[in-house]
PDB file of N, CA and C in Angstrom:
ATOM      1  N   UNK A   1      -6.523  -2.620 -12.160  1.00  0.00           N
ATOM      2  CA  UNK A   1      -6.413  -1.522 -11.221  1.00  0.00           C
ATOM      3  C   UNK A   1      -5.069  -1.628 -10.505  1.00  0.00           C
ATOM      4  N   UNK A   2      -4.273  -0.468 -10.152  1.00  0.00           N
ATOM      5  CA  UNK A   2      -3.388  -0.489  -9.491  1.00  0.00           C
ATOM      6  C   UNK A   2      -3.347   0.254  -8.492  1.00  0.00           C
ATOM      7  N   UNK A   3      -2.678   0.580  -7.411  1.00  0.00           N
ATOM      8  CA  UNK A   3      -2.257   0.975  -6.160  1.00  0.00           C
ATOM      9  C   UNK A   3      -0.683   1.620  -5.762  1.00  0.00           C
ATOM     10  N   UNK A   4      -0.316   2.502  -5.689  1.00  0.00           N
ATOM     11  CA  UNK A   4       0.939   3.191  -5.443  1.00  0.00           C
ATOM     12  C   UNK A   4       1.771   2.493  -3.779  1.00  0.00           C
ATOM     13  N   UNK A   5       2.575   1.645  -3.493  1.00  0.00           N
ATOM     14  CA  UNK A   5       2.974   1.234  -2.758  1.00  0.00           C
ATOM     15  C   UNK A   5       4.384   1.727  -2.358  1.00  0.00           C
ATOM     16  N   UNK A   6       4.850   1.726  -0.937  1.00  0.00           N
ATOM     17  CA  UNK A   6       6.328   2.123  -0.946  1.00  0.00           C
ATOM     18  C   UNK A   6       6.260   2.015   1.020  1.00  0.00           C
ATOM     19  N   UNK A   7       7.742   2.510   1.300  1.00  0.00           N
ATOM     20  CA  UNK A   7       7.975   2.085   2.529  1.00  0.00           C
ATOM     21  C   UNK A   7       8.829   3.663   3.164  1.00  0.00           C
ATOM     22  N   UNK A   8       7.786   3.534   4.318  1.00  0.00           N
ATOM     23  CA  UNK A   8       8.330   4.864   4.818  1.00  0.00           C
ATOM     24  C   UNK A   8       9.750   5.133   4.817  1.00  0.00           C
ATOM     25  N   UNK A   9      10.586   5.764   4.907  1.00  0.00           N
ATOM     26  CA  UNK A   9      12.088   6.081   5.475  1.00  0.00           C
ATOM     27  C   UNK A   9      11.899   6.405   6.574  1.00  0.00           C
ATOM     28  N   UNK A  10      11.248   6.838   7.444  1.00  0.00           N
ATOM     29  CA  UNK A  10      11.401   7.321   8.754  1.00  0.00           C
ATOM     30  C   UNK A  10      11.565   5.683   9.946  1.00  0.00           C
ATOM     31  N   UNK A  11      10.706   5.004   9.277  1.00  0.00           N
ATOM     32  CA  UNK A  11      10.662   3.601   9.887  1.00  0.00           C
ATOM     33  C   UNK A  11      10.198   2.669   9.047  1.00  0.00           C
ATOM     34  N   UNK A  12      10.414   2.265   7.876  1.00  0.00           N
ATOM     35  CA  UNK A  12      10.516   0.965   7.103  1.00  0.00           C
ATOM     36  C   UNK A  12       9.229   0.557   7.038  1.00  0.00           C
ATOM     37  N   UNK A  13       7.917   0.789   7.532  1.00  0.00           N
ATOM     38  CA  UNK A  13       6.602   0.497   7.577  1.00  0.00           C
ATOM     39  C   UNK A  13       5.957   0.891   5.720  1.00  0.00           C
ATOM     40  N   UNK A  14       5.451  -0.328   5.380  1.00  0.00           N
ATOM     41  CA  UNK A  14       4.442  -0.376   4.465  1.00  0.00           C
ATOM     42  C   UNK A  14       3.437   0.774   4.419  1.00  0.00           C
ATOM     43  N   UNK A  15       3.459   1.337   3.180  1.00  0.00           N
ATOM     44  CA  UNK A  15       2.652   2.705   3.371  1.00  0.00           C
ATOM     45  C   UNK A  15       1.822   2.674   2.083  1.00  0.00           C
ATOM     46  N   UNK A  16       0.920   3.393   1.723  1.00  0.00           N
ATOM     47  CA  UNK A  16      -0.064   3.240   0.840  1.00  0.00           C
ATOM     48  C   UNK A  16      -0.175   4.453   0.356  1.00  0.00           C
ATOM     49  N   UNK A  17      -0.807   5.088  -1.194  1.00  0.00           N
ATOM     50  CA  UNK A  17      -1.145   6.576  -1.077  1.00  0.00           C
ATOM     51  C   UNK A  17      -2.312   6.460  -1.381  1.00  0.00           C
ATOM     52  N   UNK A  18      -2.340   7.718  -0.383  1.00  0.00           N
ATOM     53  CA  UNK A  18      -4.178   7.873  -0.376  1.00  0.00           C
ATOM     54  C   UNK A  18      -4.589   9.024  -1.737  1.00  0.00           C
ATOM     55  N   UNK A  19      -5.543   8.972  -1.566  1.00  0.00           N
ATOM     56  CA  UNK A  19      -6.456   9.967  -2.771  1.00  0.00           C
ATOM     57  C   UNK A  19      -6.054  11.273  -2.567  1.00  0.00           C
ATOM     58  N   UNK A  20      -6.000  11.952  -1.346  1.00  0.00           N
ATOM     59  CA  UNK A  20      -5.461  12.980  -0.678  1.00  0.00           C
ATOM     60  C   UNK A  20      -4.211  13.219  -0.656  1.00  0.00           C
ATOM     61  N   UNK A  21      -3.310  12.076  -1.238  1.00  0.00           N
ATOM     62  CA  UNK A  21      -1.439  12.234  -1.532  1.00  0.00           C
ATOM     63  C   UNK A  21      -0.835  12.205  -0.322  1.00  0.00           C
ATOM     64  N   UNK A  22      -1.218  11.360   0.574  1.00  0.00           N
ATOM     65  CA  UNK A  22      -0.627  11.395   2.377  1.00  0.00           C
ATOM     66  C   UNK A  22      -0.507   9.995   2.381  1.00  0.00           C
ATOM     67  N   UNK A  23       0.391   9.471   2.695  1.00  0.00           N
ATOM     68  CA  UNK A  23       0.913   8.024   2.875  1.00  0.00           C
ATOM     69  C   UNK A  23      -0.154   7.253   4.132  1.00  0.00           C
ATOM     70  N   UNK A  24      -0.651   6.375   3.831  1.00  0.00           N
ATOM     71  CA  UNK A  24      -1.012   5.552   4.768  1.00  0.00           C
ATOM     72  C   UNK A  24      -1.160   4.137   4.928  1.00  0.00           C
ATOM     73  N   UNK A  25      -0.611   3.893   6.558  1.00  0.00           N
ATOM     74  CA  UNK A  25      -0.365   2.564   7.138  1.00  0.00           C
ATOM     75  C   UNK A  25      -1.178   1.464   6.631  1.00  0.00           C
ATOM     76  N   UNK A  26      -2.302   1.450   5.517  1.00  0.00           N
ATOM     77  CA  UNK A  26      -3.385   0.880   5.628  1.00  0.00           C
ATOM     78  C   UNK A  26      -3.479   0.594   3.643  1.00  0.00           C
ATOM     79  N   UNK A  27      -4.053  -0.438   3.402  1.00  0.00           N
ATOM     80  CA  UNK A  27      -4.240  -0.440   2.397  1.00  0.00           C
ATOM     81  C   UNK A  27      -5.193  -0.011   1.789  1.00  0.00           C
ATOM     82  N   UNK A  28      -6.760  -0.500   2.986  1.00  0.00           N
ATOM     83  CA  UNK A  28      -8.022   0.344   2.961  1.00  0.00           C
ATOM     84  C   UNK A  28      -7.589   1.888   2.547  1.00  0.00           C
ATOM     85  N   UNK A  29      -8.288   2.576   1.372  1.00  0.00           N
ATOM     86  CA  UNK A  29      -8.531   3.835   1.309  1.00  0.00           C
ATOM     87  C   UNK A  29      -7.144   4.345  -0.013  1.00  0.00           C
ATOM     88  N   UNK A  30      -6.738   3.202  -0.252  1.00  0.00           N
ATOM     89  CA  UNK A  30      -5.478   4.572  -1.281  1.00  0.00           C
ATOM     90  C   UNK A  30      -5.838   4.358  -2.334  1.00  0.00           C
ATOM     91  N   UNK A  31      -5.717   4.917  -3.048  1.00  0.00           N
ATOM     92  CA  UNK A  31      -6.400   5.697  -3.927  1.00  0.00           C
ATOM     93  C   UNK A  31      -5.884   4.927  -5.359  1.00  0.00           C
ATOM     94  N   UNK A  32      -6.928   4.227  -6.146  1.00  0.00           N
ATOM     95  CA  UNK A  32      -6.845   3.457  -7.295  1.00  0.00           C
ATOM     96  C   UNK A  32      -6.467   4.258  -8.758  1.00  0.00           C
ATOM     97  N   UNK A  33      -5.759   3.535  -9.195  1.00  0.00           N
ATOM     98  CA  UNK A  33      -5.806   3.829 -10.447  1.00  0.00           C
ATOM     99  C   UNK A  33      -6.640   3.526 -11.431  1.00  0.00           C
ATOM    100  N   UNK A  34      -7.220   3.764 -11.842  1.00  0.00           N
ATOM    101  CA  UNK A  34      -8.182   2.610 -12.853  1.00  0.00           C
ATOM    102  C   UNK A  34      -7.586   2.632 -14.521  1.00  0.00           C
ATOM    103  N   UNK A  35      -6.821   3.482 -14.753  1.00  0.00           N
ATOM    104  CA  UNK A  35      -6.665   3.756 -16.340  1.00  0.00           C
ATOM    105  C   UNK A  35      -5.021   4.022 -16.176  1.00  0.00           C
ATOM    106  N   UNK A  36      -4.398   4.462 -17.764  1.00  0.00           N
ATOM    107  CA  UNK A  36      -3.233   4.327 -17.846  1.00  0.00           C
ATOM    108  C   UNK A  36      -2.512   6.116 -17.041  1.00  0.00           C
ATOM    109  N   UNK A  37      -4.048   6.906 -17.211  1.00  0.00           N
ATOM    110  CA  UNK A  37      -3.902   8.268 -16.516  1.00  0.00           C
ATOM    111  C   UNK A  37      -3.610   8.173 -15.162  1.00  0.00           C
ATOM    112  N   UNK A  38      -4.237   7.257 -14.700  1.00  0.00           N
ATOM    113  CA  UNK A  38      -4.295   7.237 -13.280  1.00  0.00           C
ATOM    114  C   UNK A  38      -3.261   6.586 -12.993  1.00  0.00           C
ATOM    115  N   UNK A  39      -2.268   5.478 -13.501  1.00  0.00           N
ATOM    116  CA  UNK A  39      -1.131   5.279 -13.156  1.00  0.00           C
ATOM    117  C   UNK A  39      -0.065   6.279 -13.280  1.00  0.00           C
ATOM    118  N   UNK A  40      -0.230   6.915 -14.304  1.00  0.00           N
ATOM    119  CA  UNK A  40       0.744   8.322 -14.379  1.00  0.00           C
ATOM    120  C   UNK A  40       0.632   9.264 -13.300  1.00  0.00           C
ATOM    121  N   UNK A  41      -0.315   9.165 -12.953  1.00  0.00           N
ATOM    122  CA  UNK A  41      -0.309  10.275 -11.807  1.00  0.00           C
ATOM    123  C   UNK A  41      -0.135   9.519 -10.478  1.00  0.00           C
ATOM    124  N   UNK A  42      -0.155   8.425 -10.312  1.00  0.00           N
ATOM    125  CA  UNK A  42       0.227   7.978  -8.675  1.00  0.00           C
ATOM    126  C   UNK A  42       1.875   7.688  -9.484  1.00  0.00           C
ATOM    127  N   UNK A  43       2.711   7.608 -10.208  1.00  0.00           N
ATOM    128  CA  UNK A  43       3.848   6.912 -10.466  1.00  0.00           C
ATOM    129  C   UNK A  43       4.603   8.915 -10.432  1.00  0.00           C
ATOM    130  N   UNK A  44       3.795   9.985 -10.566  1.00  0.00           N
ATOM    131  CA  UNK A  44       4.579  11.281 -10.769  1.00  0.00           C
ATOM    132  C   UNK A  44       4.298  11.526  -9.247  1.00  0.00           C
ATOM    133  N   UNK A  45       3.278  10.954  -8.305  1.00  0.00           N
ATOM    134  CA  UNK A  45       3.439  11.660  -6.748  1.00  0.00           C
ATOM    135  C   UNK A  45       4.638  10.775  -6.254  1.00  0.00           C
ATOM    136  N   UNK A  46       4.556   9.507  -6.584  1.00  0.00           N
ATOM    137  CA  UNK A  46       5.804   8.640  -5.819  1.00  0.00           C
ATOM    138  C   UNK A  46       7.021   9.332  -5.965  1.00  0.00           C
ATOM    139  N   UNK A  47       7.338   9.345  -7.382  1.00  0.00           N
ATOM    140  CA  UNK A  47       8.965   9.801  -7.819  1.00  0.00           C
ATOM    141  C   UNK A  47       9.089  11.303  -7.108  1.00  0.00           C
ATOM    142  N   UNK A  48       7.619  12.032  -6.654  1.00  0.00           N
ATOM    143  CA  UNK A  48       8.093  12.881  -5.733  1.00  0.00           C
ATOM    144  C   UNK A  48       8.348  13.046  -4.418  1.00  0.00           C
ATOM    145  N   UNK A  49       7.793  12.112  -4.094  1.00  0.00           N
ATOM    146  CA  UNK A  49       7.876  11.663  -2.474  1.00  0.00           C
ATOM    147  C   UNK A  49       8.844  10.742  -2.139  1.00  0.00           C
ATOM    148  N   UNK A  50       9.324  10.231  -3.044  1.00  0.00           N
ATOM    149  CA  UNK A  50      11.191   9.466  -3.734  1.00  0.00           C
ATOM    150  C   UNK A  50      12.028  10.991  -3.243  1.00  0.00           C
ATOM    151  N   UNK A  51      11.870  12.119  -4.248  1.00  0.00           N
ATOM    152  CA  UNK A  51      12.718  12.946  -3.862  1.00  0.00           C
ATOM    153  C   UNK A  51      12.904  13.665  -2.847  1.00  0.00           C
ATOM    154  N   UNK A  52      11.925  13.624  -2.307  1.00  0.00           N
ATOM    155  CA  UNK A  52      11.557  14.566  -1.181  1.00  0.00           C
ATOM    156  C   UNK A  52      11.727  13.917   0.877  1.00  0.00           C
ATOM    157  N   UNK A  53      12.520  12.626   0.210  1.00  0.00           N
ATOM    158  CA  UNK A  53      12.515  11.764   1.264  1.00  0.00           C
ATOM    159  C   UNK A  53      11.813  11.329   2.406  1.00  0.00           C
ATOM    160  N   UNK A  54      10.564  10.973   1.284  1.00  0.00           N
ATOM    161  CA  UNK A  54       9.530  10.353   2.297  1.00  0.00           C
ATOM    162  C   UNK A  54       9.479   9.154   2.323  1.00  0.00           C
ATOM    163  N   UNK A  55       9.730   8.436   1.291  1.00  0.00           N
ATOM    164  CA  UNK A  55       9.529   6.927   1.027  1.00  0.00           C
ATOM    165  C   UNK A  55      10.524   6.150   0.346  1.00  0.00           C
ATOM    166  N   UNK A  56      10.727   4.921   0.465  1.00  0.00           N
ATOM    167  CA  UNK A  56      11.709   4.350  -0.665  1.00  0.00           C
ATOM    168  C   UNK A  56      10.643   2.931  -1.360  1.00  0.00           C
ATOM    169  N   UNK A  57      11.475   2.257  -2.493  1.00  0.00           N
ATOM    170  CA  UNK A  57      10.913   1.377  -2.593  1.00  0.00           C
ATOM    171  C   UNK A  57       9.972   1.083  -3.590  1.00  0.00           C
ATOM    172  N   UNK A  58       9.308   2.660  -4.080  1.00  0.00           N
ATOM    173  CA  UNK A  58       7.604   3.052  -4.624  1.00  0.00           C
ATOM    174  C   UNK A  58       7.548   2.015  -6.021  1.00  0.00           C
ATOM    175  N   UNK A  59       6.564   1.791  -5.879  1.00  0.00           N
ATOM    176  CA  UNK A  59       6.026   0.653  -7.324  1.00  0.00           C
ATOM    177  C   UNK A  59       4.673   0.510  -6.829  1.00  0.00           C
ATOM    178  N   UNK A  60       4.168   0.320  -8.177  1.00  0.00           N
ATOM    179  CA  UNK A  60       2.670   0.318  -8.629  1.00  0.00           C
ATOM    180  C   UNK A  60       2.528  -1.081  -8.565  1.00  0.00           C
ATOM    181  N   UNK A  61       1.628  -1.051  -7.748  1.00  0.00           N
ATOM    182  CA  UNK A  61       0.806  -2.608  -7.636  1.00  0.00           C
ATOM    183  C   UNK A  61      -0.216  -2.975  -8.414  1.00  0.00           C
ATOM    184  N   UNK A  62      -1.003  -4.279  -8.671  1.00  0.00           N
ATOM    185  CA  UNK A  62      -1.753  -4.372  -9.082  1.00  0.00           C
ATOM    186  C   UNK A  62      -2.514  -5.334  -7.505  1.00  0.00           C
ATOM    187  N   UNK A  63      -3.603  -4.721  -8.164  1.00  0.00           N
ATOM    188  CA  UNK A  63      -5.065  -5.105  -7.001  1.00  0.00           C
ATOM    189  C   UNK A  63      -6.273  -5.611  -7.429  1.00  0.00           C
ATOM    190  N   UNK A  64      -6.723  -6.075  -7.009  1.00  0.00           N
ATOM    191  CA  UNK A  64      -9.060  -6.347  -7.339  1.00  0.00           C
ATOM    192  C   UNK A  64      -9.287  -5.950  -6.097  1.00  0.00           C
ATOM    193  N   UNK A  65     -10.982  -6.189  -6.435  1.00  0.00           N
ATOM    194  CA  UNK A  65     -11.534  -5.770  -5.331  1.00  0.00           C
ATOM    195  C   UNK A  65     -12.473  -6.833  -4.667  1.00  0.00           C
ATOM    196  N   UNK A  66     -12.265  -6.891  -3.597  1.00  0.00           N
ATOM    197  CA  UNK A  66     -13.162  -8.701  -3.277  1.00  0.00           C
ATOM    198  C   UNK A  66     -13.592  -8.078  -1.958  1.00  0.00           C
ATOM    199  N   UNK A  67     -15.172  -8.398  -2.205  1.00  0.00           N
ATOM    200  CA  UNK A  67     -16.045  -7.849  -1.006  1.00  0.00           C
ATOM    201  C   UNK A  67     -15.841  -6.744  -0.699  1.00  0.00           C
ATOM    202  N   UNK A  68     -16.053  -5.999  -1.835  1.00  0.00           N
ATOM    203  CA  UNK A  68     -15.736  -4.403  -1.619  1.00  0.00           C
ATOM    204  C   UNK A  68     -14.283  -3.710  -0.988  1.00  0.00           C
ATOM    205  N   UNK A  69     -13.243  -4.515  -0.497  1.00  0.00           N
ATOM    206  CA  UNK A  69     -11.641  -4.438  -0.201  1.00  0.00           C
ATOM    207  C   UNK A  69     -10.428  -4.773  -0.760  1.00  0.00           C
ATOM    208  N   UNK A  70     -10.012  -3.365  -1.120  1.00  0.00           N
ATOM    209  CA  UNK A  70      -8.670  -3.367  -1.506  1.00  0.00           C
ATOM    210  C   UNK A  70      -8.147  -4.787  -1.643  1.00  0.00           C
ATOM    211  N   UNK A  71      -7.516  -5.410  -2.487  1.00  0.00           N
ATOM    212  CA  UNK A  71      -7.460  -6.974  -2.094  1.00  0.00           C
ATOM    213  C   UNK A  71      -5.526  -7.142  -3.243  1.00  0.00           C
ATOM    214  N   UNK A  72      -4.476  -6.149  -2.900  1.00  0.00           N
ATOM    215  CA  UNK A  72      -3.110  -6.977  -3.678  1.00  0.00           C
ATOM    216  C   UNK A  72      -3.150  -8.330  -4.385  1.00  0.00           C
ATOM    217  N   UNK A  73      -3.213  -8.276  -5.333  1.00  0.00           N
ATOM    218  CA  UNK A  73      -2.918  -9.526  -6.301  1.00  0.00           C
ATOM    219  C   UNK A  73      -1.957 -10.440  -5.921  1.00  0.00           C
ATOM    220  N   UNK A  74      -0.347  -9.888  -6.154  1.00  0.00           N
ATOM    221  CA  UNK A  74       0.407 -10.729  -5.756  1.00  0.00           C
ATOM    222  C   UNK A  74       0.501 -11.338  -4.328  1.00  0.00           C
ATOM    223  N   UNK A  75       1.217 -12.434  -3.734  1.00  0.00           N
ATOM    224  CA  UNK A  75       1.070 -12.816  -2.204  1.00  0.00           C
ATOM    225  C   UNK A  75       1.910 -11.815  -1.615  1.00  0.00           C
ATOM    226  N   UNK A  76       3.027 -11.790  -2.221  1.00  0.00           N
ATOM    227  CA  UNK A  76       3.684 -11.124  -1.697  1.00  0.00           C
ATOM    228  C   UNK A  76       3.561  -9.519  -1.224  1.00  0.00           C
ATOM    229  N   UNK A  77       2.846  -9.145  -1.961  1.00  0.00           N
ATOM    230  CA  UNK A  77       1.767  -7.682  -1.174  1.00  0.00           C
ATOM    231  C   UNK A  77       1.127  -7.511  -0.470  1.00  0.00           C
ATOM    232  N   UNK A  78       0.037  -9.105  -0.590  1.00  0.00           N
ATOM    233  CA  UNK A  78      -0.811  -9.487   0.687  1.00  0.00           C
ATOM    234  C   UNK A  78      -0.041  -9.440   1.986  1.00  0.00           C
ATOM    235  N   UNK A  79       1.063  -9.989   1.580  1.00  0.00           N
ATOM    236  CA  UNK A  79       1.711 -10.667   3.088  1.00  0.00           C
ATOM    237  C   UNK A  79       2.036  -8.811   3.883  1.00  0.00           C
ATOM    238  N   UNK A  80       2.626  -7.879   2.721  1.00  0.00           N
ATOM    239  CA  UNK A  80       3.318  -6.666   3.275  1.00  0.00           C
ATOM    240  C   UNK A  80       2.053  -6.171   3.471  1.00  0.00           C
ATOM    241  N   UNK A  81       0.608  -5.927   3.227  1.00  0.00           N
ATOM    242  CA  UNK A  81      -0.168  -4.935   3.496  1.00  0.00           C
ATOM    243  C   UNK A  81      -0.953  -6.254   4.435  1.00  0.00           C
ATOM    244  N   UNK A  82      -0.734  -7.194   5.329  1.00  0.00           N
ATOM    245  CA  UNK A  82      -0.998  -8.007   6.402  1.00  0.00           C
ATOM    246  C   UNK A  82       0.106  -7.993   7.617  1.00  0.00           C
ATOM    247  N   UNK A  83       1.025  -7.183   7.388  1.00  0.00           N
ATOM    248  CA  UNK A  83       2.132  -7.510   8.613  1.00  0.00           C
ATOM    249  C   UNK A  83       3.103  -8.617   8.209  1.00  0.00           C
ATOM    250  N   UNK A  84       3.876  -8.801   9.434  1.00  0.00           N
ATOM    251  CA  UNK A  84       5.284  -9.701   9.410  1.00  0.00           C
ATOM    252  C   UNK A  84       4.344 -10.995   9.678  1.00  0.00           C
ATOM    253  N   UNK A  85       4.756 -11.856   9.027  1.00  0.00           N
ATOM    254  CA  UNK A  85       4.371 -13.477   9.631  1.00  0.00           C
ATOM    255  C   UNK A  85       4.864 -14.388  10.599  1.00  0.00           C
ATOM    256  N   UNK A  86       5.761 -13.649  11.079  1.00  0.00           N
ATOM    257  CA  UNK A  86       6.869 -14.338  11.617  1.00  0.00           C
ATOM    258  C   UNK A  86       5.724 -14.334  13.962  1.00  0.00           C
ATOM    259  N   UNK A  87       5.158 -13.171  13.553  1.00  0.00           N
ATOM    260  CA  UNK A  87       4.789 -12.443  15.016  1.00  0.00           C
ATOM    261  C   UNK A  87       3.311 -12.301  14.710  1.00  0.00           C
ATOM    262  N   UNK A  88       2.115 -12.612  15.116  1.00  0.00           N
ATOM    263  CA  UNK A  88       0.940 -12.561  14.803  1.00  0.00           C
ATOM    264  C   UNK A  88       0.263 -11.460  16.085  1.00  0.00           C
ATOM    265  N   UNK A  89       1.410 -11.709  17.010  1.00  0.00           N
ATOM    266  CA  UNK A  89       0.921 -10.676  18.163  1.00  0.00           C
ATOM    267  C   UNK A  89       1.461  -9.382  17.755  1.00  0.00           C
ATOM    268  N   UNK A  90       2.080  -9.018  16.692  1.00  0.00           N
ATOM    269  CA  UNK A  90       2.824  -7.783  16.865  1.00  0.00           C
ATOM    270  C   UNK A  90       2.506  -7.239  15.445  1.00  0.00           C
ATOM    271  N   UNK A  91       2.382  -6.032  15.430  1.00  0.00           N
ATOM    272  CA  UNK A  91       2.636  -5.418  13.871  1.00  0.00           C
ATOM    273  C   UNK A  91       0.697  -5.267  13.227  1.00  0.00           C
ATOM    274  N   UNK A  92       0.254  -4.855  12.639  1.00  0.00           N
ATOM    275  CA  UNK A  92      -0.726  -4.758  11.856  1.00  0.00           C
ATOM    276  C   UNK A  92      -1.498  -5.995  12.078  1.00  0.00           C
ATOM    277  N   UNK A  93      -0.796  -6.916  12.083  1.00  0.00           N
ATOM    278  CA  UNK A  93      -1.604  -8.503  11.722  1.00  0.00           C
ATOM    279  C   UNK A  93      -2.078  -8.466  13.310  1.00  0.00           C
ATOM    280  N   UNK A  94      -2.061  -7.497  14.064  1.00  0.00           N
ATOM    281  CA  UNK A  94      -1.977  -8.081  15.632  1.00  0.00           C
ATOM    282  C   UNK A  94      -3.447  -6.718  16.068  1.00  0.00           C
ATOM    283  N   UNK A  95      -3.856  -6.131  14.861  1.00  0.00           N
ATOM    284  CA  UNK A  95      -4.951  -4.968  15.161  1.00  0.00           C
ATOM    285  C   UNK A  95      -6.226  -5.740  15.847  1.00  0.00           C
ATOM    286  N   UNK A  96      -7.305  -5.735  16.143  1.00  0.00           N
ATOM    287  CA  UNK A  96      -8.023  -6.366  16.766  1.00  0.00           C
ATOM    288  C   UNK A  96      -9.173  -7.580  15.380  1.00  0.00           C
ATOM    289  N   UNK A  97      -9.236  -6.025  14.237  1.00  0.00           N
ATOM    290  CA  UNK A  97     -10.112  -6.479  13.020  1.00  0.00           C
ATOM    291  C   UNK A  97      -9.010  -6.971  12.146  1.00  0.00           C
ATOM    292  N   UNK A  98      -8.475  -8.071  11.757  1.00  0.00           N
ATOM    293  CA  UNK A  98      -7.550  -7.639  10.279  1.00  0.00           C
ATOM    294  C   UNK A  98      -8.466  -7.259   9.144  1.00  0.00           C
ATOM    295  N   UNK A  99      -7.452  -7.043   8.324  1.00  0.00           N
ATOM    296  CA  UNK A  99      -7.830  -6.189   7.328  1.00  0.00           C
ATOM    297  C   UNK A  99      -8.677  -7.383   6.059  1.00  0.00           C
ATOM    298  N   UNK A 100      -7.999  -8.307   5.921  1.00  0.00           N
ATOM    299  CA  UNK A 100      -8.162  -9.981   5.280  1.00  0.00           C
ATOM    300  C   UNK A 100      -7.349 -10.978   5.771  1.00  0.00           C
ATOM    301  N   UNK A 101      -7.403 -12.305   5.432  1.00  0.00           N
ATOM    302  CA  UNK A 101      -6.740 -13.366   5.455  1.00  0.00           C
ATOM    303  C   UNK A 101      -5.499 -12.851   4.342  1.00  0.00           C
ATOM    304  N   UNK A 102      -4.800 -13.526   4.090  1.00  0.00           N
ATOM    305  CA  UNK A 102      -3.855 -13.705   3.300  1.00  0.00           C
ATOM    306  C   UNK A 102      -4.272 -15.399   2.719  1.00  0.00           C
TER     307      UNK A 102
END
């Protein structure tokens, strides 16, 4: 399974696409690919939201699903759809619920 990933331009924030084609802060909720169709079609909304200067960055992730949540494969996705590490009080990682461990 994969996941459409990219980073706003307006402010550099980790963004997700949802099922609905609206970028969001959250990894919960965007919208899976499950087949080679479904990567074609989150990889043709990116390259449009590439042109249309909403986002930079866009690449298809790969994901599972553990305890029913969105769960990035690589660490390095974990770490971007968990916040900066550097600040635990600040940024996403600082919401009241996180989202997972990393």
């Amino acid at each position: 399974m994969k996941i459409l990933t990219a980073n706003r331009l307006t402010d550099g924030i980790a963004v997700w696409l949802g099922p609905d084609a609206t970028w969001r802060e959250s990894v919960e909720g965007a919208d899976l690919a499950r087949d080679a169709a479904g990567e074609e079609r989150l990889e043709s909304l990116g390259k449009a939201a590439l042109a249309n200067d909403e986002v930079v960055d866009v690449n298809l992730i790969d994901v599972e699903i553990v305890d029913g949540a969105i769960r990035p494969v690589r660490l390095r996705e974990r770490i971007r759809a968990a916040g900066p590490t550097v600040r635990p009080d600040l940024g996403i990682q600082a919401r009241p619920e996180p989202l997972y461990s990393i």
